[in-house]
N, C-alpha and C. Protein backbone atom coordinates (compact mmCIF):
# COMPACT_ATOMS: atom_id res chain seq x y z
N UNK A 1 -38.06 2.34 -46.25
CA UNK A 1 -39.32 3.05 -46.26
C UNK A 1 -40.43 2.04 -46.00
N UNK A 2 -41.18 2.69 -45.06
CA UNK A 2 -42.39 2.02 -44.69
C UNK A 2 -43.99 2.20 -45.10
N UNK A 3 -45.13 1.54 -45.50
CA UNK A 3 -46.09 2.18 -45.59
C UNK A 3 -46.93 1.49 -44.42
N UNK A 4 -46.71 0.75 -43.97
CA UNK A 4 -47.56 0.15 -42.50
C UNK A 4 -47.30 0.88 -41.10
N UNK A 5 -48.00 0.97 -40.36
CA UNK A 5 -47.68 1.73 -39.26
C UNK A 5 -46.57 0.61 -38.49
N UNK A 6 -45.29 1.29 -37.68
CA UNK A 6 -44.82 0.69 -37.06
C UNK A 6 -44.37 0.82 -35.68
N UNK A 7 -44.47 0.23 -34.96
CA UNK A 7 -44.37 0.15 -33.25
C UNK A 7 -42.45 0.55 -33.31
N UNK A 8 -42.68 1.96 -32.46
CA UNK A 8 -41.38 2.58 -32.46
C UNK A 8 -40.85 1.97 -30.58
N UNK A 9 -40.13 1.49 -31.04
CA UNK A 9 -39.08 0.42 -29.55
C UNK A 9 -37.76 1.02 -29.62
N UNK A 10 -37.35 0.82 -28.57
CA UNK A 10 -35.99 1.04 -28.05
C UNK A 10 -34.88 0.85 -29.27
N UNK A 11 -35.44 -0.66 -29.54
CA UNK A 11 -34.35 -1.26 -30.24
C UNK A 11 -33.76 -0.76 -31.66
N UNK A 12 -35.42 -0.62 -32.31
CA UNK A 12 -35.74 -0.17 -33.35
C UNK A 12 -35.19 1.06 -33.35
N UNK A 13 -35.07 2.17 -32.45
CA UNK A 13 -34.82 3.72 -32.09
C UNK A 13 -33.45 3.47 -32.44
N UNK A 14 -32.42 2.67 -32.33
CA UNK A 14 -31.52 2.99 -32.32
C UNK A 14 -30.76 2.43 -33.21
N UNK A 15 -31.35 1.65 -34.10
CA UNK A 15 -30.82 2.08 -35.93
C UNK A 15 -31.65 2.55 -36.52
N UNK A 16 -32.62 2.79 -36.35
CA UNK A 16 -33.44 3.84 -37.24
C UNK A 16 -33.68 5.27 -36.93
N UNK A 17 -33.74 6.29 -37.62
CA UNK A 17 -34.40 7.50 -37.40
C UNK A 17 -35.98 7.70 -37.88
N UNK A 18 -36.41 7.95 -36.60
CA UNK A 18 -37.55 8.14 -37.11
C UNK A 18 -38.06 9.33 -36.52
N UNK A 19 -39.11 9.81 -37.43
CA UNK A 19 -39.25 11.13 -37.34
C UNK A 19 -40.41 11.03 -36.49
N UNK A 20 -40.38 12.33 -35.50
CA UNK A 20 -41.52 12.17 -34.70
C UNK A 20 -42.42 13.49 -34.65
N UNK A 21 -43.95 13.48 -34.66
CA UNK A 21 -45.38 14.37 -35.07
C UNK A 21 -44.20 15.67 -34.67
N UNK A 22 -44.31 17.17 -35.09
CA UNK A 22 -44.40 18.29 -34.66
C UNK A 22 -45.52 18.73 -33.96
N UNK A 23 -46.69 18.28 -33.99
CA UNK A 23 -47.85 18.48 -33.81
C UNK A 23 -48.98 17.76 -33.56
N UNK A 24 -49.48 17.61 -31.75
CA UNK A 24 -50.38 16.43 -31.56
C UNK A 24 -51.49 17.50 -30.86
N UNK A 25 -52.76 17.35 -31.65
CA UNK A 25 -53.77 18.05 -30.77
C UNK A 25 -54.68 17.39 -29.68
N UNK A 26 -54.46 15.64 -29.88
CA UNK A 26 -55.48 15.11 -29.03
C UNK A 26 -56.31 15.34 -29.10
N UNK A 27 -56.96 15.94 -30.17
CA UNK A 27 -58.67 15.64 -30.46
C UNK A 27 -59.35 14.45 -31.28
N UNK A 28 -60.43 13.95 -30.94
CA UNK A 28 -61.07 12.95 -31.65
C UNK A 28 -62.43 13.09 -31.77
N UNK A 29 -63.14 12.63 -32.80
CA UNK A 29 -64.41 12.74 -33.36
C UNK A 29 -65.07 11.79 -33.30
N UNK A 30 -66.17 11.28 -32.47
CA UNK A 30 -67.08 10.41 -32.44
C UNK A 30 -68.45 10.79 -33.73
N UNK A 31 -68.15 9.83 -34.19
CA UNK A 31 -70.05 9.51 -35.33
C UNK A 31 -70.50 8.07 -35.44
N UNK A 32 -72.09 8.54 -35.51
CA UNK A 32 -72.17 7.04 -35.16
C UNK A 32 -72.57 6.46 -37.04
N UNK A 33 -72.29 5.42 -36.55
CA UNK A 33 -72.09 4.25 -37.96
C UNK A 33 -73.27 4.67 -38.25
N UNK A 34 -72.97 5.00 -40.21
CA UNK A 34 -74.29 4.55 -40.73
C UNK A 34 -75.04 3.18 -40.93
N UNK A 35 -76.22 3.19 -41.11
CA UNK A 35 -76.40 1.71 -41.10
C UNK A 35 -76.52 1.00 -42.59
N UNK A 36 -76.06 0.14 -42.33
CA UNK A 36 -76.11 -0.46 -43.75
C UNK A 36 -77.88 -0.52 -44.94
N UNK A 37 -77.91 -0.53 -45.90
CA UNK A 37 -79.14 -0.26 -46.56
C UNK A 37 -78.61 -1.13 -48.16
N UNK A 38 -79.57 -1.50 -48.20
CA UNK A 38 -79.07 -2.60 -49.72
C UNK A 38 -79.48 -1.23 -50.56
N UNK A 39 -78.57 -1.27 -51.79
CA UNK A 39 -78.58 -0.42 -52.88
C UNK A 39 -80.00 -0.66 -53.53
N UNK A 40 -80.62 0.33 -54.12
CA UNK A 40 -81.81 0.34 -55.05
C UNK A 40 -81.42 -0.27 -56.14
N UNK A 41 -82.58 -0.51 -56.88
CA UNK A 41 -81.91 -0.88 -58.14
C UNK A 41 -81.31 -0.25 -59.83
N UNK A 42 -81.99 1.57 -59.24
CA UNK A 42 -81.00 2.44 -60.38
C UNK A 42 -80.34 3.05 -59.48
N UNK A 43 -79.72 2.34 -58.32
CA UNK A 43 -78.57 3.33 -57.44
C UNK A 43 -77.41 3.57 -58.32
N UNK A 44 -76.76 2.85 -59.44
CA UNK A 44 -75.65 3.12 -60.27
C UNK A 44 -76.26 4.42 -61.03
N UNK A 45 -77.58 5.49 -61.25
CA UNK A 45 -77.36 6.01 -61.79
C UNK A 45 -77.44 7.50 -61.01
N UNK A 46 -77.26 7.77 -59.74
CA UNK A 46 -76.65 8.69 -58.57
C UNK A 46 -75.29 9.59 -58.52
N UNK A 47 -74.49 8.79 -59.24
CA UNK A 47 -73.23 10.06 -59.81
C UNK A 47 -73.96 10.80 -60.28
N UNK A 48 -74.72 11.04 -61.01
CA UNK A 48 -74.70 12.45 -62.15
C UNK A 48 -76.53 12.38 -61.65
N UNK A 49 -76.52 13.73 -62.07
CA UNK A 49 -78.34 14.02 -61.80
C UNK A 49 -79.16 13.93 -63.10
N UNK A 50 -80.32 14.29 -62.39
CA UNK A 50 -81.37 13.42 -63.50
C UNK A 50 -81.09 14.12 -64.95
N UNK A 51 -80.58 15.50 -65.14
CA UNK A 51 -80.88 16.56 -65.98
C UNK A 51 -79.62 15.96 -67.00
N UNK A 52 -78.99 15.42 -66.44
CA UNK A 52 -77.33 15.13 -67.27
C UNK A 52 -77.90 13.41 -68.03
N UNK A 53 -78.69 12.74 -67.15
CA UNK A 53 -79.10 11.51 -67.57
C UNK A 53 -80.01 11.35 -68.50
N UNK A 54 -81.05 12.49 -68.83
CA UNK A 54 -81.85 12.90 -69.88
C UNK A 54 -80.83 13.24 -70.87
N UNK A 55 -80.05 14.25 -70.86
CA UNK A 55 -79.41 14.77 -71.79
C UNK A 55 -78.39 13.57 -72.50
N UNK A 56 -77.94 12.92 -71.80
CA UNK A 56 -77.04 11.44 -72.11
C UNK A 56 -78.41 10.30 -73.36
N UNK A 57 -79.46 10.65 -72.61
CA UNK A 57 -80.60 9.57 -73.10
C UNK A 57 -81.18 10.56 -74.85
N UNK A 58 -80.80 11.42 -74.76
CA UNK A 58 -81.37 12.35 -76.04
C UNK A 58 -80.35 12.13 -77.00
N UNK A 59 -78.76 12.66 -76.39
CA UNK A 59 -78.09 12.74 -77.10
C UNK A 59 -77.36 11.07 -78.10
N UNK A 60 -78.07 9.99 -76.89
CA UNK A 60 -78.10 9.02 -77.64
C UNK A 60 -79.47 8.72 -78.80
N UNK A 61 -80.36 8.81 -78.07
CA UNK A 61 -81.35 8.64 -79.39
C UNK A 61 -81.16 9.41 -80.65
N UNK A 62 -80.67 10.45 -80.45
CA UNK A 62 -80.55 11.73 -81.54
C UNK A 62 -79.50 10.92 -82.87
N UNK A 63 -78.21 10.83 -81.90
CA UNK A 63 -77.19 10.44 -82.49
C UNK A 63 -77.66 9.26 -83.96
């Protein structure tokens, strides 16, 4: 078993079985690169929204 892609050859074909696509559509998707942007400095707090980050900030003071 393999997890790297491997270059299927003659040689290779003929002790190995390898299984080949059922299904090739030949489509591909061009996008263009985002561009890089240095993180803010409360970018770590972007998982969760502001309403959950208040409620985190209460439920600590409360506590």
């Amino acid at each position: 078993m393999a997890i790297a892609p491997i270059t299927i050859t003659s040689e290779r074909e003929r002790v190995i079985d390898f299984s080949k696509p059922f299904m090739s559509l030949g489509i591909s998707i061009m996008i263009k690169k985002p561009m890089k942007q240095k993180p803010g400095v409360f970018s770590f707090l972007n998982p969760l929204s502001k309403e959950i980050w208040v409620s985190v900030l209460f439920a600590y003071v409360g506590a």
